[in-house]
Protein backbone atom coordinates (compact mmCIF):
# COMPACT_ATOMS: atom_id res chain seq x y z
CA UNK A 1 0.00 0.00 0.00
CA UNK A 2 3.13 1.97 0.99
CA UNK A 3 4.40 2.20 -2.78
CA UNK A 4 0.85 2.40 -4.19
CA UNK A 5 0.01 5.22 -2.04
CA UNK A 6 3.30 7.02 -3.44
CA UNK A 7 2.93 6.30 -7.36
CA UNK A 8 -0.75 7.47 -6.82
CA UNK A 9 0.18 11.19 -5.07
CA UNK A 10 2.90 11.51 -8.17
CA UNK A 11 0.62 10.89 -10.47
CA UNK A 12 -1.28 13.63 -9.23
CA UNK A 13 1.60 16.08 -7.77
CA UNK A 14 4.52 14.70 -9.17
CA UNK A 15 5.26 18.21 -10.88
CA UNK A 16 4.59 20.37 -7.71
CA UNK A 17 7.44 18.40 -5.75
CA UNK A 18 10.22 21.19 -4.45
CA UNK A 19 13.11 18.71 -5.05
CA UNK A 20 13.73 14.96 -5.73
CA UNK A 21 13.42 13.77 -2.18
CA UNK A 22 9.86 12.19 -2.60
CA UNK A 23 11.15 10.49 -5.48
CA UNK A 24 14.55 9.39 -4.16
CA UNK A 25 12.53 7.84 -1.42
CA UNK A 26 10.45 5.98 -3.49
CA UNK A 27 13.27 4.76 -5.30
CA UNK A 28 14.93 3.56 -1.65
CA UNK A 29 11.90 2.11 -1.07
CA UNK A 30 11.42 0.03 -4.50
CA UNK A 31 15.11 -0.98 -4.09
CA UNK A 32 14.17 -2.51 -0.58
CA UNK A 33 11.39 -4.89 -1.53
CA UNK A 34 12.64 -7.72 -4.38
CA UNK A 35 9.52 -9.67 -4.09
CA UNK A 36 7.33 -6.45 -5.10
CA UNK A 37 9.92 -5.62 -8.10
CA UNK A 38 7.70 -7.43 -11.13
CA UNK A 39 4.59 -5.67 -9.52
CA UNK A 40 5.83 -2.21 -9.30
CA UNK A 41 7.26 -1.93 -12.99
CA UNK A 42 4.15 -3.26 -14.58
CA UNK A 43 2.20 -0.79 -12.10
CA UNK A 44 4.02 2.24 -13.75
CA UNK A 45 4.42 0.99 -16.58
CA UNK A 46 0.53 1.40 -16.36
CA UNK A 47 0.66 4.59 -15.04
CA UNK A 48 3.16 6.57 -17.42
CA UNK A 49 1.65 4.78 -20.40
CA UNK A 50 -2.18 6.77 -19.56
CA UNK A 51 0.12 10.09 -18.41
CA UNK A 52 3.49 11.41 -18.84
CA UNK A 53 2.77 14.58 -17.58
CA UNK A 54 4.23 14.62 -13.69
CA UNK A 55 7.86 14.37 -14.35
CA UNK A 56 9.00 12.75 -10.26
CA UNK A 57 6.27 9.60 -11.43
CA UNK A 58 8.45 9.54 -15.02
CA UNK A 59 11.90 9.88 -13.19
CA UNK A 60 10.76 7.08 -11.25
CA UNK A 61 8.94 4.86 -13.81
CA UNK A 62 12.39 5.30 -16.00
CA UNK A 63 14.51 3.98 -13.66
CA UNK A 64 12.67 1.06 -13.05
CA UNK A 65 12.67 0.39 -16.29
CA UNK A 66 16.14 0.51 -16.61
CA UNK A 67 16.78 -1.56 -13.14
CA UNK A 68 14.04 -4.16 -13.68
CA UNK A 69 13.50 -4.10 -17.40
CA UNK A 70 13.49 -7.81 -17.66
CA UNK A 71 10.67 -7.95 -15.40
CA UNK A 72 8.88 -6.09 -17.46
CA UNK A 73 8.67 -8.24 -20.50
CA UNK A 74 7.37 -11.55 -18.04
CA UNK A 75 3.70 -11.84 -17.51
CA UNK A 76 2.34 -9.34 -14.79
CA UNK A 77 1.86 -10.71 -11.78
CA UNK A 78 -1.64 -11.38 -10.38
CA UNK A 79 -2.75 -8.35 -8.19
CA UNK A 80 -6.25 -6.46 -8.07
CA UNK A 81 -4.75 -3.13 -8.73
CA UNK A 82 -3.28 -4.23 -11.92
CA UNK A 83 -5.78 -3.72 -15.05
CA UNK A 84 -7.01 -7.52 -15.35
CA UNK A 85 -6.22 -8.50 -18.60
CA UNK A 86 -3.29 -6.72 -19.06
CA UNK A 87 -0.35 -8.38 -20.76
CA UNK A 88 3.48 -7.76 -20.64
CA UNK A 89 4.61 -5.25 -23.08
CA UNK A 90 7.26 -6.70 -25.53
CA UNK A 91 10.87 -5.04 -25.02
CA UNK A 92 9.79 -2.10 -28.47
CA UNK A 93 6.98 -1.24 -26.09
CA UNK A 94 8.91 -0.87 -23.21
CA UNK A 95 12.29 1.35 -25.06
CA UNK A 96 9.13 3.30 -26.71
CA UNK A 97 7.87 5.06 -23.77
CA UNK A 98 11.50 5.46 -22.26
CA UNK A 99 11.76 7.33 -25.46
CA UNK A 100 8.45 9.11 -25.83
CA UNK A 101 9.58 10.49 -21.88
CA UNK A 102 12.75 11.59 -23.79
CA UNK A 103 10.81 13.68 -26.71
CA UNK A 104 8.58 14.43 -24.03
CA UNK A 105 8.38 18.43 -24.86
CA UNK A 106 8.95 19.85 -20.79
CA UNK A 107 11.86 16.79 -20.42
CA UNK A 108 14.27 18.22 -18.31
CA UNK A 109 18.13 17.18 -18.19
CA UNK A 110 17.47 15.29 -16.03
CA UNK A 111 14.72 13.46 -17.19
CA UNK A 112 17.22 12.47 -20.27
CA UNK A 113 19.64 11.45 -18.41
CA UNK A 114 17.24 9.22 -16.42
CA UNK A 115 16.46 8.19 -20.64
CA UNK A 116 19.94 7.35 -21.00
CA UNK A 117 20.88 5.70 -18.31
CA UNK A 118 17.53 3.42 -18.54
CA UNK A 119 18.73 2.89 -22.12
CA UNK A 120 21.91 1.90 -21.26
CA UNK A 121 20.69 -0.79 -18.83
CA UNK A 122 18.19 -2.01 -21.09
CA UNK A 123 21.21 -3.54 -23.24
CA UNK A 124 21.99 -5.58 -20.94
CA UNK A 125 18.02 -6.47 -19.75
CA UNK A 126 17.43 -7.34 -23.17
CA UNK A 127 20.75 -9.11 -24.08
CA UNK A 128 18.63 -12.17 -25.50
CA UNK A 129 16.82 -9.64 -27.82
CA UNK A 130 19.26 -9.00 -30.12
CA UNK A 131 16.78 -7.11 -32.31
CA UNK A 132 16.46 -4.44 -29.79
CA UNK A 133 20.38 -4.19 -29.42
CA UNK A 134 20.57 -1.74 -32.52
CA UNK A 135 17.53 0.76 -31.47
CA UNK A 136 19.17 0.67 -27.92
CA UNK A 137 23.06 1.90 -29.16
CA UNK A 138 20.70 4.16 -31.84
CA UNK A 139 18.90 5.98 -29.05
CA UNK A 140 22.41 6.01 -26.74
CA UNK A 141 24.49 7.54 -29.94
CA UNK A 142 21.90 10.49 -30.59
CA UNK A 143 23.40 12.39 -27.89
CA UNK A 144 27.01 12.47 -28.66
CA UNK A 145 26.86 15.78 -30.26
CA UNK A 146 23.77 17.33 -28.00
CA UNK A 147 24.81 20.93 -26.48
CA UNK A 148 24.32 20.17 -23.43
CA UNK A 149 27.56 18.68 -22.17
CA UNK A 150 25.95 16.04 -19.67
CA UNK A 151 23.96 14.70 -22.00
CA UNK A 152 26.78 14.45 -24.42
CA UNK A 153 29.28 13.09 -21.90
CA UNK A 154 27.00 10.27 -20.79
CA UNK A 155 26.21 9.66 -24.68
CA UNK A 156 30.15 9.30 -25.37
CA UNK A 157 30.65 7.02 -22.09
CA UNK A 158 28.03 4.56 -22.64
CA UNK A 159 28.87 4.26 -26.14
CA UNK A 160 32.43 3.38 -25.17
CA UNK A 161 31.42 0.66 -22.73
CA UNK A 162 29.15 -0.80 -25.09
CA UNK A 163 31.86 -1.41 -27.31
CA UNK A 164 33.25 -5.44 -27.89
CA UNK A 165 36.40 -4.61 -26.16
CA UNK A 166 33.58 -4.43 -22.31
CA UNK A 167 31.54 -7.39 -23.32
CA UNK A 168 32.90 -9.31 -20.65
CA UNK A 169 32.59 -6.16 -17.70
CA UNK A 170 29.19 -4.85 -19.14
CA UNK A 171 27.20 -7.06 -17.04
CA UNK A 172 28.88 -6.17 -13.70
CA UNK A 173 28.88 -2.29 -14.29
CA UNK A 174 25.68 -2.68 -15.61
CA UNK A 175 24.15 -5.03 -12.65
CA UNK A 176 21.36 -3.96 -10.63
CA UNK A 177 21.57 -0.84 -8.30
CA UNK A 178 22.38 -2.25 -4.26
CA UNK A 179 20.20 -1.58 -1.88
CA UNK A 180 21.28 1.88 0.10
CA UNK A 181 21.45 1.40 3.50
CA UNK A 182 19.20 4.45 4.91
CA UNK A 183 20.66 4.89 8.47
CA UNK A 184 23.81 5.68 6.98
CA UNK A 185 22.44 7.79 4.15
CA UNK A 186 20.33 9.68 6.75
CA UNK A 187 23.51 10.25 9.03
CA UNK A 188 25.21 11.88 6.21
């Protein structure tokens, strides 16, 4: 109810937040609970697919997609506050509304460089897709000339550790996020 309760007020507020706190939390919180991983991505990837329009929910949604992709392509997992019915988008459907919150007209900096990171992970998510392997270095390589310099940076780094000569070290730089351990990021 916990996570619920937060994906619902940012789909409402998720534009009126002062800073990224709510949304770091959230993310803190997602990162804590494995067993609820497969539910949460399929629950925004519900949400951002009816509304893009409160950027915290799409920071959030983006980086779940990029930590739990692979999730996302299994079946959804049985739960009355999933739309019944409702099958697992394919791997397209899943880099197409990263990249739709990319074009997304009032995406911030941030917001692409949630896009590229997700992007980035998704390579390795979707390593037995080789189909998708092409779109995802396409939509990584569009930002090596962008003018704004963090954008291009990340762009020019991921492209370099996509190359053959990482294929070995892509999956450990690439593996999922650790759990932060709050005390000690609340002591800070």
């Amino acid at each position: 109810w916990q996570i619920d309760t937060l994906i619902t007020t940012l789909s409402i507020a998720g534009n009126n937040l002062e800073n990224e706190s709510i949304s770091s939390s959230l993310i803190c919180l997602i990162a804590q609970c494995p067993q609820l991983h497969a539910y949460i991505v399929h629950k925004l990837y519900q949400t951002v697919s009816e509304d893009t329009s409160q950027q915290a929910l799409v920071h959030v949604a983006v980086w779940c997609f990029g930590e739990y992709g692979q999730l996302l392509i299994q079946p959804p997992p049985q739960d009355e506050s999933l739309k019944d019915g409702q099958d697992a988008p394919s791997g397209t459907q899943v880099i197409d509304i990263v990249s739709k919150c990319m074009r997304l007209h009032y995406a911030t900096e941030v917001t692409k460089s949630y896009c590229l990171n997700a992007f980035l992970k998704l390579t390795t998510r979707f390593a037995d897709q080789p189909q998708l392997q092409g779109r995802l270095l396409k939509l990584v390589r569009a930002y090596q000339h962008s003018m704004r310099l963090e954008l291009q940076q990340r762009s020019v780094e991921y492209m370099n550790l996509l190359k053959d000569d990482w294929t070995s070290l892509r999956p450990e730089v690439l593996a999922q996020m650790p759990v932060i351990d709050e005390e000690k990021l609340k002591a800070k």
